[in-house]
Protein backbone atom coordinates (compact mmCIF):
# COMPACT_ATOMS: atom_id res chain seq x y z
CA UNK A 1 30.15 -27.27 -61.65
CA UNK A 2 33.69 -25.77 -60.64
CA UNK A 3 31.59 -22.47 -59.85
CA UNK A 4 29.14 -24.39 -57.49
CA UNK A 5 31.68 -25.68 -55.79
CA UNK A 6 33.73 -22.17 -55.09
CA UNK A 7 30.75 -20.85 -53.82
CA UNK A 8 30.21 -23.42 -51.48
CA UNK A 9 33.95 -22.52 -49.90
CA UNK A 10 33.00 -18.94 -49.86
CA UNK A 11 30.05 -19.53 -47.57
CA UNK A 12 31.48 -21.95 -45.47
CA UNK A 13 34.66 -19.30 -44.74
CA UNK A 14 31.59 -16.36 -43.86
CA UNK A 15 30.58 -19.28 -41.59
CA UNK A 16 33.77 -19.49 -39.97
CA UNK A 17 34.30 -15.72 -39.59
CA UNK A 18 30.85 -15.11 -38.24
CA UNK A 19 31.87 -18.15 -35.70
CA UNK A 20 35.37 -16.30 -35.04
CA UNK A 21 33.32 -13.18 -34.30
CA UNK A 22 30.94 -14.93 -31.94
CA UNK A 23 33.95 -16.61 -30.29
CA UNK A 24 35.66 -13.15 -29.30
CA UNK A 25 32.62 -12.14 -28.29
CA UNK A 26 32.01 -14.94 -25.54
CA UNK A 27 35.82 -14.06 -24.47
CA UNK A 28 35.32 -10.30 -23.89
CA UNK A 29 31.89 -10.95 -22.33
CA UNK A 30 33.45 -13.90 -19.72
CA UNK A 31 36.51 -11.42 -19.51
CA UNK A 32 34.09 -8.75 -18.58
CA UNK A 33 32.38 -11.11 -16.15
CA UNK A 34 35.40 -12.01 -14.42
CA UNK A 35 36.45 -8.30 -13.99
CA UNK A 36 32.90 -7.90 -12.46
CA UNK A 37 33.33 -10.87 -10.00
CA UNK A 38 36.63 -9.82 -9.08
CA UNK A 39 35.61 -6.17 -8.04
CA UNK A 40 32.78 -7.90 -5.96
CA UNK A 41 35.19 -10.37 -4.29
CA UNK A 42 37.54 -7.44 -3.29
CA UNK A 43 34.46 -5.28 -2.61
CA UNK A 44 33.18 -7.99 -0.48
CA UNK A 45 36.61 -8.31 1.25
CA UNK A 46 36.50 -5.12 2.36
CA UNK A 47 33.48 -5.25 3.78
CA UNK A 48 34.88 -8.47 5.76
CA UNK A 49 37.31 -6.48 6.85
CA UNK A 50 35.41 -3.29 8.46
CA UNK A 51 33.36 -5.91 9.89
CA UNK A 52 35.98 -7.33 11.71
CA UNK A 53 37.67 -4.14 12.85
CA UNK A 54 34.37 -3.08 14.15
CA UNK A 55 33.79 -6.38 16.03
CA UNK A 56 37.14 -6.11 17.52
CA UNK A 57 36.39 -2.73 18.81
CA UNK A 58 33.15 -3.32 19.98
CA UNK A 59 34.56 -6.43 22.06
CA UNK A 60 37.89 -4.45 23.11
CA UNK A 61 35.01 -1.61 24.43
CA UNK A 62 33.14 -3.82 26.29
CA UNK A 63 36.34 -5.66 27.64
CA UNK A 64 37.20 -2.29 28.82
CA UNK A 65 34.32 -1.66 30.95
């Protein structure tokens, strides 16, 4: 009965480790995600920013004429 037992522990620790695996696997994928959403927030401030400059010269052209 004692050998019934051990094995029981044995799979419930490949349990665990196949959970701890899954686990770092969520954190480097939402790690990855937030890298991505990051680069398209500063991507997308850029492009904020052109806009604007262009706007302003656009309007300071026109205010010229």
């Amino acid at each position: 009965m004692r050998n019934a037992v051990d094995g029981d522990e044995e799979e419930e620790e490949e349990e665990d480790d196949d959970d701890d695996e899954d686990d770092e696997d969520e954190r480097r994928n939402r790690r990855k995600e937030e890298k991505e959403r990051s680069k398209e927030r500063g991507i997308n401030s850029i492009k904020e920013i052109e806009s604007f400059r262009i706007e302003k010269r656009i309007s300071d052209d026109l205010e010229s004429f």
